[in-house]
Protein backbone atom coordinates (compact mmCIF):
# COMPACT_ATOMS: atom_id res chain seq x y z
CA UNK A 1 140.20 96.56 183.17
CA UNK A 2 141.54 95.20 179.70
CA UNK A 3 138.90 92.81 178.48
CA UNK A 4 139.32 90.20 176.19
CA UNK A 5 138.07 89.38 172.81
CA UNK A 6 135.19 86.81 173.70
CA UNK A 7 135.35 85.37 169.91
CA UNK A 8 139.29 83.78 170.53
CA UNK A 9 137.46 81.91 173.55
CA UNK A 10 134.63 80.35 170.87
CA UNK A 11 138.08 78.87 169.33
CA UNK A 12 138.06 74.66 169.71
CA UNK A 13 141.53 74.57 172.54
CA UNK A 14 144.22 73.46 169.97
CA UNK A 15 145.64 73.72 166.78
CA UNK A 16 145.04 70.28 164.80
CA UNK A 17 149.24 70.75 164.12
CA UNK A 18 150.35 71.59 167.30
CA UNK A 19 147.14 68.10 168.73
CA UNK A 20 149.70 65.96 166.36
CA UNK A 21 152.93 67.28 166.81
CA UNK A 22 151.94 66.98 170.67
CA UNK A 23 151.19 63.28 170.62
CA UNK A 24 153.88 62.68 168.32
CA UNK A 25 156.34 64.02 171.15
CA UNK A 26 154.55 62.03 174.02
CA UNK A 27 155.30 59.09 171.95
CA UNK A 28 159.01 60.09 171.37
CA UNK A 29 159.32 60.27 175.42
CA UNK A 30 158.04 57.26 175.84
CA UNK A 31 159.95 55.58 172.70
CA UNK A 32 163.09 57.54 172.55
CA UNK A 33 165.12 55.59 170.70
CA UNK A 34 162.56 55.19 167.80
CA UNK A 35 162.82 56.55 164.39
CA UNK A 36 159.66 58.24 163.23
CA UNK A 37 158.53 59.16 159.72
CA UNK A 38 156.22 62.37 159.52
CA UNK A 39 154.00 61.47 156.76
CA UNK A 40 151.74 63.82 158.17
CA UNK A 41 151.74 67.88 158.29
CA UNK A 42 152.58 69.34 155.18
CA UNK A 43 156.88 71.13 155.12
CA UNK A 44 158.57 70.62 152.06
CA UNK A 45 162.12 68.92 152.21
CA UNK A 46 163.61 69.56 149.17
CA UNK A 47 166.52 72.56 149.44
CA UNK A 48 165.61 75.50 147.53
CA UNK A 49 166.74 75.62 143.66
CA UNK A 50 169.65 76.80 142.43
CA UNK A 51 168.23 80.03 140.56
CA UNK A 52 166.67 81.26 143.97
CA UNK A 53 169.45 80.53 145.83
CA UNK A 54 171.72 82.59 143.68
CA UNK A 55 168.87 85.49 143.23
CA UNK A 56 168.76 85.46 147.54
CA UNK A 57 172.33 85.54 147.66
CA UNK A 58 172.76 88.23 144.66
CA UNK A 59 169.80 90.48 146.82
CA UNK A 60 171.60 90.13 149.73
CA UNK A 61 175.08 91.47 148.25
CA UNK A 62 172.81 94.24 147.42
CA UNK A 63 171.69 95.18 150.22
CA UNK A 64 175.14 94.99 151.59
CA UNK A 65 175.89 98.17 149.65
CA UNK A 66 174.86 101.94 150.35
CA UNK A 67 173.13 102.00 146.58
CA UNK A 68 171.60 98.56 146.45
CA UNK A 69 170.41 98.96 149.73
CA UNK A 70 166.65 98.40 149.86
CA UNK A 71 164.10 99.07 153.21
CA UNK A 72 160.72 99.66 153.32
CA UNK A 73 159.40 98.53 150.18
CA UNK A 74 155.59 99.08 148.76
CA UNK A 75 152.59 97.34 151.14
CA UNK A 76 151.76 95.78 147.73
CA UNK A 77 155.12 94.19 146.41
CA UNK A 78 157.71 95.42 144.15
CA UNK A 79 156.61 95.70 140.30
CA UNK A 80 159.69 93.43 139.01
CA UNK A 81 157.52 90.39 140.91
CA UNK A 82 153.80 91.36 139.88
CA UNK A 83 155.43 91.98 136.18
CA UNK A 84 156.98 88.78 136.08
CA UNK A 85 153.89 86.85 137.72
CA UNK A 86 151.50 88.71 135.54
CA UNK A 87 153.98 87.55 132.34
CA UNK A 88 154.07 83.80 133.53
CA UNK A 89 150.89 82.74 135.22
CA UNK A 90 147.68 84.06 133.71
CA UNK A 91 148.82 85.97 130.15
CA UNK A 92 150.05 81.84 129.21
CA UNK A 93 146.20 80.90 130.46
CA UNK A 94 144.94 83.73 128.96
CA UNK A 95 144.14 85.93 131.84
CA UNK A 96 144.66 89.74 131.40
CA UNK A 97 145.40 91.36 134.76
CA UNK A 98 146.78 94.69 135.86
CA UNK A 99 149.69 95.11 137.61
CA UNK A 100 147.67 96.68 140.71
CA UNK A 101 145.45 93.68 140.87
CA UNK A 102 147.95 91.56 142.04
CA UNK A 103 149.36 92.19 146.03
CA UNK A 104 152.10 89.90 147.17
CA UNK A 105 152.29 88.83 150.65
CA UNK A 106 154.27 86.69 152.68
CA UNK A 107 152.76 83.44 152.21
CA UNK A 108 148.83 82.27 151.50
CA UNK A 109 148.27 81.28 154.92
CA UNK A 110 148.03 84.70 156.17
CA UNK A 111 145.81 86.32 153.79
CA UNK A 112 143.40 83.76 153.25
CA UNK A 113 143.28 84.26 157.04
CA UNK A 114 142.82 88.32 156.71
CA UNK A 115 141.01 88.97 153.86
CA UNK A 116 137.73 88.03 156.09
CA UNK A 117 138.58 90.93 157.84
CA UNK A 118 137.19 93.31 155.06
CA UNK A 119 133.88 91.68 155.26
CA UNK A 120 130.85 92.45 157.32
CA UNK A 121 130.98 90.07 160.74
CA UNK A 122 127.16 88.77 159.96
CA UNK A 123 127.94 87.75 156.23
CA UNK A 124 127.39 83.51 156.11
CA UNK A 125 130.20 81.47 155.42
CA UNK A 126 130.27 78.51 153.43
CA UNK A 127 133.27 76.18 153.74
CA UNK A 128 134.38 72.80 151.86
CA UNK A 129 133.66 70.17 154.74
CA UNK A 130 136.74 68.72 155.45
CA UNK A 131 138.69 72.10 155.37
CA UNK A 132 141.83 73.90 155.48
CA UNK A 133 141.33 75.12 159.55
CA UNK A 134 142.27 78.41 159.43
CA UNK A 135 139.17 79.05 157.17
CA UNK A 136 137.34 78.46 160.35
CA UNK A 137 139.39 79.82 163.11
CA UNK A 138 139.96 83.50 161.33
CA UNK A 139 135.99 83.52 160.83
CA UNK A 140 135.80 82.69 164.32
CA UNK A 141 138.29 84.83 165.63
CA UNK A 142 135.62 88.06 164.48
CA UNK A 143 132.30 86.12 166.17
CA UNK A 144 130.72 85.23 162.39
CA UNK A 145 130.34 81.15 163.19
CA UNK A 146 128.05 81.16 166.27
CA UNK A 147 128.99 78.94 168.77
CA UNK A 148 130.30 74.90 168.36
CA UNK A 149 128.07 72.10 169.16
CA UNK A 150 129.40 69.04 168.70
CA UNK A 151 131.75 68.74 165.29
CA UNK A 152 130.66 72.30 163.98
CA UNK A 153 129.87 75.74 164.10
CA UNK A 154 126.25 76.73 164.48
CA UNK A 155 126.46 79.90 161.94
CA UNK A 156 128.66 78.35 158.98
CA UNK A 157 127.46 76.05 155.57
CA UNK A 158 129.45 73.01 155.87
CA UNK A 159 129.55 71.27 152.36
CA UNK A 160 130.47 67.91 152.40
CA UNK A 161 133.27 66.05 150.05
CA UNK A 162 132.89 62.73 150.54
CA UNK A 163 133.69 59.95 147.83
CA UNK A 164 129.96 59.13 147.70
CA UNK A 165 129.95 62.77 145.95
CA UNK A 166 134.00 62.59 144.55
CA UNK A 167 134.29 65.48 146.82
CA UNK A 168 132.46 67.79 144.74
CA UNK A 169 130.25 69.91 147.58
CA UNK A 170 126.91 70.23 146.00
CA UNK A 171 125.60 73.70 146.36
CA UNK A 172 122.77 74.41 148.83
CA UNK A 173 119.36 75.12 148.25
CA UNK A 174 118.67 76.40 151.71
CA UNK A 175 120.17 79.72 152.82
CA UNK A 176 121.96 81.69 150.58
CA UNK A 177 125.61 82.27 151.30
CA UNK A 178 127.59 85.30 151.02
CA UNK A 179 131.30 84.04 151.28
CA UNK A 180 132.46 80.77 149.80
CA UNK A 181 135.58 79.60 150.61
CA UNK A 182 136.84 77.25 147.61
CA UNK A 183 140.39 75.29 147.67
CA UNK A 184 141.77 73.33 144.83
CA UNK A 185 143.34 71.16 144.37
CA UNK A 186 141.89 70.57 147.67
CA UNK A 187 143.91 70.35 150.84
CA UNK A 188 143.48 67.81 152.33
CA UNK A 189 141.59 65.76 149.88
CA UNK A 190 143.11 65.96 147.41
CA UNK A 191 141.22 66.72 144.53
CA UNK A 192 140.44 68.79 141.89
CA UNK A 193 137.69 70.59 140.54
CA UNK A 194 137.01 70.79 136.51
CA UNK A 195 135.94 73.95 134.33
CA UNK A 196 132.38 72.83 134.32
CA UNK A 197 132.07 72.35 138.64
CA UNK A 198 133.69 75.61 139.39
CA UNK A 199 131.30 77.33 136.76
CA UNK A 200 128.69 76.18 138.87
CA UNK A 201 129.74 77.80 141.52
CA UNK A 202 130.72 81.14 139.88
CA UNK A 203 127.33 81.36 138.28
CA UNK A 204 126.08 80.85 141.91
CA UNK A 205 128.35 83.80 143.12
CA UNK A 206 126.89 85.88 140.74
CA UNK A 207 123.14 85.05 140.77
CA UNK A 208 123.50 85.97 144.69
CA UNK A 209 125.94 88.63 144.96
CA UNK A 210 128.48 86.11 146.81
CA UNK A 211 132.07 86.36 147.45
CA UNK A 212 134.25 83.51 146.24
CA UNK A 213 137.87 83.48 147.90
CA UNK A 214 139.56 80.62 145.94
CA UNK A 215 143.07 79.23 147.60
CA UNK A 216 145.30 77.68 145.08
CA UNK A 217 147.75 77.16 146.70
CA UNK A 218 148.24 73.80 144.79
CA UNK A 219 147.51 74.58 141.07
CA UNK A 220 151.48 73.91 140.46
CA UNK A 221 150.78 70.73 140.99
CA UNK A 222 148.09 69.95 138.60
CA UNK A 223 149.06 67.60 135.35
CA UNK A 224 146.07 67.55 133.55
CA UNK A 225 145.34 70.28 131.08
CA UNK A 226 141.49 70.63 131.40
CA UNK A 227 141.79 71.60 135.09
CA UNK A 228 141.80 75.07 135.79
CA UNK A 229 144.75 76.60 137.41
CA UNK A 230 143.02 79.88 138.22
CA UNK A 231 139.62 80.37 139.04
CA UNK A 232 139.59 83.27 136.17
CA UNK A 233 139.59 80.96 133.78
CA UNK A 234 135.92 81.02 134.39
CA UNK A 235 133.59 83.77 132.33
CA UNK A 236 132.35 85.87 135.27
CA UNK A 237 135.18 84.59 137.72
CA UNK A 238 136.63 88.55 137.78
CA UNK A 239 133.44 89.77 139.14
CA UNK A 240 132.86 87.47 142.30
CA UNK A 241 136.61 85.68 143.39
CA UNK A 242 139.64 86.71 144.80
CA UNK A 243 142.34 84.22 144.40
CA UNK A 244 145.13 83.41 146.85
CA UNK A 245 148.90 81.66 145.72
CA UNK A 246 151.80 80.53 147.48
CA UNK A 247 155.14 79.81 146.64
CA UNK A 248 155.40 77.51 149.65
CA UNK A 249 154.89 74.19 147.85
CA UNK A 250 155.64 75.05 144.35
CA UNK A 251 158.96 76.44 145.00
CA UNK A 252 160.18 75.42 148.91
CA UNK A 253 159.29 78.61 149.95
CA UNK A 254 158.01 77.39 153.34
CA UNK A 255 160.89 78.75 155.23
CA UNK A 256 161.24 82.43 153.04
CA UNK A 257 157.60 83.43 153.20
CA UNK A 258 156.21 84.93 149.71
CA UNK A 259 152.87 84.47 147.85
CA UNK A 260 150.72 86.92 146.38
CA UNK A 261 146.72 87.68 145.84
CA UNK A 262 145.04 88.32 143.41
CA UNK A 263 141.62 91.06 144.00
CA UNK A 264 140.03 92.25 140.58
CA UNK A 265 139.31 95.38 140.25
CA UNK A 266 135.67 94.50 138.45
CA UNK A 267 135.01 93.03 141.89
CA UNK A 268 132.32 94.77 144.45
CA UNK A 269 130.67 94.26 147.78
CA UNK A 270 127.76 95.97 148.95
CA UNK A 271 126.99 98.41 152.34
CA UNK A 272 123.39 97.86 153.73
CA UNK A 273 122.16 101.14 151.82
CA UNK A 274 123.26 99.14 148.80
CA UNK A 275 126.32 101.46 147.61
CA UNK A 276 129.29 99.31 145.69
CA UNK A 277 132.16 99.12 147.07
CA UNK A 278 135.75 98.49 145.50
CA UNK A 279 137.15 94.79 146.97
CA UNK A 280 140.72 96.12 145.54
CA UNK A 281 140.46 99.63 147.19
CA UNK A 282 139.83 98.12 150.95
CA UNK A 283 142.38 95.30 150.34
CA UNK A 284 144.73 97.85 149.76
CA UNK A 285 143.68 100.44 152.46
CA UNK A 286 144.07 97.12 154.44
CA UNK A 287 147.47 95.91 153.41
CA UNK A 288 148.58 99.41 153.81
CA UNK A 289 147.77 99.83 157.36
CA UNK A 290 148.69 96.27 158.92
CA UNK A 291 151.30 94.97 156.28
CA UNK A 292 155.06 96.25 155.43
CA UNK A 293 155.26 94.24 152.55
CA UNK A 294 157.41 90.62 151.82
CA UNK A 295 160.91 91.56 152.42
CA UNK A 296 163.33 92.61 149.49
CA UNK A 297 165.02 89.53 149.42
CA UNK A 298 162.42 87.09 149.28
CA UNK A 299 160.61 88.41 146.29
CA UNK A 300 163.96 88.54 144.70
CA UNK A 301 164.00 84.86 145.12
CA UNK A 302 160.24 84.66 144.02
CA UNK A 303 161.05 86.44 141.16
CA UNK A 304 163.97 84.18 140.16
CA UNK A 305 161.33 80.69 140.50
CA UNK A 306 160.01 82.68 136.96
CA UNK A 307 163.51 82.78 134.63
CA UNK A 308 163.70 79.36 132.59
CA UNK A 309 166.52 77.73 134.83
CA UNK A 310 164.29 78.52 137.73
CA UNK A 311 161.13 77.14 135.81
CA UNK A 312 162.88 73.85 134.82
CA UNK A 313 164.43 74.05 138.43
CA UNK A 314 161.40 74.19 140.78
CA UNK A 315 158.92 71.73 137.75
CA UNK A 316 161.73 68.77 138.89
CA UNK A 317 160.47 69.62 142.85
CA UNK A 318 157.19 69.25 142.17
CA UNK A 319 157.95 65.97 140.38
CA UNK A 320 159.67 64.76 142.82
CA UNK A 321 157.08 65.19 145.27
CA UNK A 322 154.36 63.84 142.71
CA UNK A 323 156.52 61.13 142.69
CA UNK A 324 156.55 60.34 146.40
CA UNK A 325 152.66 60.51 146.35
CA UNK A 326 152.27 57.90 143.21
CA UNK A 327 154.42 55.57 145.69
CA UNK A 328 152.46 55.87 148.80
CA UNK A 329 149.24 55.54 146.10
CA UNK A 330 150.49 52.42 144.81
CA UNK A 331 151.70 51.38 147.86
CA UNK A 332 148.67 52.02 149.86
CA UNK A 333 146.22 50.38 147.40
CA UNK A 334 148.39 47.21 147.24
CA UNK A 335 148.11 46.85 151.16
CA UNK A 336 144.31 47.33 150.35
CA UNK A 337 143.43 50.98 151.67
CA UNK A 338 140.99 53.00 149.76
CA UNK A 339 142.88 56.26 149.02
CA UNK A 340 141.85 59.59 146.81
CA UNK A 341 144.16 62.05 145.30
CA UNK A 342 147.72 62.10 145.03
CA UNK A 343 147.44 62.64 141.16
CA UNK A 344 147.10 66.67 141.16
CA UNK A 345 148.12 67.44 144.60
CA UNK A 346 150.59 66.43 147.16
CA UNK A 347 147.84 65.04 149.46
CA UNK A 348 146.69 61.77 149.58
CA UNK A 349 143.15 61.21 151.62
CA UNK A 350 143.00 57.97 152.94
CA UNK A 351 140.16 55.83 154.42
CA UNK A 352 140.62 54.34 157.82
CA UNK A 353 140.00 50.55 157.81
CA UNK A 354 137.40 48.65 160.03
CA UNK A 355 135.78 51.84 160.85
CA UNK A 356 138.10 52.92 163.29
CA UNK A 357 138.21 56.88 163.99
CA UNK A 358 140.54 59.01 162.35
CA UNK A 359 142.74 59.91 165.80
CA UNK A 360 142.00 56.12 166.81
CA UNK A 361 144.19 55.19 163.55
CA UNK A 362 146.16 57.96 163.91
CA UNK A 363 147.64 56.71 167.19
CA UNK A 364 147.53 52.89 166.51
CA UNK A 365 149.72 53.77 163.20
CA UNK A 366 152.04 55.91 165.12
CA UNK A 367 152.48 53.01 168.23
CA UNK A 368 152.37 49.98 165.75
CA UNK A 369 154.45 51.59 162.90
CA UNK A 370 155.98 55.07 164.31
CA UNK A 371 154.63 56.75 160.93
CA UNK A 372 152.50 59.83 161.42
CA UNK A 373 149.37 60.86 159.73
CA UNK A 374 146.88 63.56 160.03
CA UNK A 375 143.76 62.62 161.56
CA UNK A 376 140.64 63.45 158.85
CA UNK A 377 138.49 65.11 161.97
CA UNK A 378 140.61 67.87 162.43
CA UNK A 379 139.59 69.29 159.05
CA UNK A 380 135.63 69.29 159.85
CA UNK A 381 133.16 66.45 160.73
CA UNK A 382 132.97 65.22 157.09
CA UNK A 383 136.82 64.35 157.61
CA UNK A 384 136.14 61.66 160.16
CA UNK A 385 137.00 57.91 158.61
CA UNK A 386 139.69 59.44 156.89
CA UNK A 387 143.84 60.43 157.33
CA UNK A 388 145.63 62.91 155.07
CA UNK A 389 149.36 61.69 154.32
CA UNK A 390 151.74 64.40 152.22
CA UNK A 391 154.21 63.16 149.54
CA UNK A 392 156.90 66.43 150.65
CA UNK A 393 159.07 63.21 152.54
CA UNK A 394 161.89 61.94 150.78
CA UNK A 395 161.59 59.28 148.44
CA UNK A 396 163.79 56.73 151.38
CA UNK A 397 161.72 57.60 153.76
CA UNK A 398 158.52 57.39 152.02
CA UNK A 399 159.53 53.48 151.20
CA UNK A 400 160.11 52.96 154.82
CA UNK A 401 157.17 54.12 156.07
CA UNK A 402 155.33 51.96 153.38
CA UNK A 403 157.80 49.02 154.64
CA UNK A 404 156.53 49.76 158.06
CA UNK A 405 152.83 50.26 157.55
CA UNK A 406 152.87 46.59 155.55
CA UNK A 407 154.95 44.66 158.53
CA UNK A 408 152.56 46.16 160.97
CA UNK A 409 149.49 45.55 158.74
CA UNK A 410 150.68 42.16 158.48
CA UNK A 411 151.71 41.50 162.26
């Protein structure tokens, strides 16, 4: 008898995407002639830029041929990538890395979801509260949250951002935590997290022989030049983090799957008999065993988003899309809602008026105005009273759904 894994069973039943995009079709049955605006789960829409394009099409004319032919490549990416993201992302910030520190994958999500896997099931999690789900679910998935009881996991920190705090979690002084997951700028706040805050929290790491992993995902997106774009730009930040990036929303890459990790190799975890352990030796057994690498192709591309046409190329993207968000900000604020972010990131947090519940608006703004949000609650119980909305729409559509959202608010 093949038994089951009991911790996928402590999982909550759904997705929080595939709750929306589930009540968004209901609605398009009922309503099938009506135009709706996804304002809500976060896909680019902008086509890929020119330099990638012509890098994917050069490394597939290559691999058209006997000699440019490329297969299996190595579990940890090819050199001409780590090189050129070494070169353009942390030697400009300062940050001297080795080439073997740096382990491309194909795309944050999935090794912000694996890297747990490393890590002794009993170690306590602390988590951003709201947060990015799969956080949650992947800690779940190996029984290290306990069981859920009402809005939250018996065996996990939840650290509220709430804008009595300006989403800065405050660090506990209860029970020490081992693993801290960390995201900015934040998704789905929001916001961002100055040199001084993250210190904090590196300082913490150290003082208890915690485990930062640090998604940012985002940093592209940051304008101002006192927020950190790496969590090594912290003293003591090599010793305690690993750091995740994705080309997803800095360069399109939604659809062609590349990112990369970074795991020091100054950075240790313990066995119970108190023997240190190498975090960039078990990534790599890791990534050897259960990962073929990012394909040829698509670190091609990756490496292309690095050559100046491709850096002046994918910076007009990410304008674009900071664009759309300052319009839904000043939108939104004219029609009277009290929104957060949109400034550094591509999310915009807003607060639900009269009180109403997060799916409660989420559904009266889809019915009344056929625009679609992303209810706060399905990022943690902190996130209730809130909806996220992403600027990744085009600019025409974001103006309608602003159109929209007014006429209805005004009906």
């Amino acid at each position: 008898m093949a038994l089951v894994n009991v911790h996928f069973l402590n999982l909550q039943k759904n997705y929080l995407f595939t709750d929306v995009a589930k009540k968004v079709n209901v609605f398009k049955v009922l309503h099938p002639k009506a135009d709706v605006i996804s304002l809500g789960i976060g896909d680019v829409t902008q086509p890929l830029c020119p330099a990638v394009v012509e890098a994917m099409h050069k490394a597939v004319d290559e691999m058209a041929t006997k000699e440019g032919f490329h297969g299996y490549g190595p579990e940890q990416g090819y050199e001409f990538l780590r090189e050129a993201i070494l070169k353009n992302d942390f030697l400009p910030r300062g940050i001297h890395l080795d080439v073997d520190e740096i382990f491309i994958n194909d795309g944050a999500k999935s090794d912000t979801g694996n890297f747990q896997e490393i890590l002794h099931w009993d170690n306590f999690i602390g988590v951003t509260d709201p947060v990015y789900p799969v956080y949650i679910d992947s800690n779940v998935m190996i029984g290290r949250c306990g069981t859920f009881a009402g809005d939250k996991y018996s065996y996990v920190a939840y650290l509220p951002c709430t804008a009595e705090n300006g989403f800065m979690p405050e660090i506990p002084e209860n029970r020490p935590m081992q693993v801290i997951y960390l995201c900015y700028p934040n998704n789905p706040t929001g916001a961002v997290i100055t040199k001084q805050e993250l210190q904090k929290w590196v300082n913490y790491a150290l003082k208890n022989d915690a485990l930062i992993l640090y998604d940012a995902a985002y940093q592209a997106y940051i304008r101002h030049p006192e927020i950190p774009r790496s969590i090594y730009e912290i003293r003591g930040a090599r010793k305690c983090a690993v750091e995740f990036r994705s080309y997803s929303k800095t360069a399109g890459f939604t659809g062609v799957r590349c990112g990369y990790t970074v795991v020091p190799k100054s950075l240790t975890v313990s066995t119970f008999a108190g023997e240190r352990i190498s975090v960039n030796e078990l990534w790599n057994r890791r990534q050897s065993t259960k990962f073929n690498g990012a394909s040829y192709i698509s670190q091609r591309a990756a490496e292309a988003i690095y050559t100046p046409e491709g850096q002046h190329q994918t910076q007009e993207t990410i304008d674009y899309y900071l664009e759309g968000a300052r319009m839904m900000l000043d939108s939104l604020r004219r029609l009277g809602y009290k929104v957060y972010g949109g400034e550094n990131a591509p999310y915009i947090w807003m607060k639900t008026p009269g009180g109403s519940g997060s799916w409660q608006f989420f559904e009266e703004l889809l019915y009344g105005a056929q625009v679609v949000c992303t209810p706060g609650m399905g990022f943690g119980p902190s996130g209730e009273g809130y909806v996220r909305f992403t600027s990744f729409s085009p600019h025409e559509k974001i103006e309608e759904a602003m159109r929209r959202m007014e006429a209805w608010q005004n009906h």
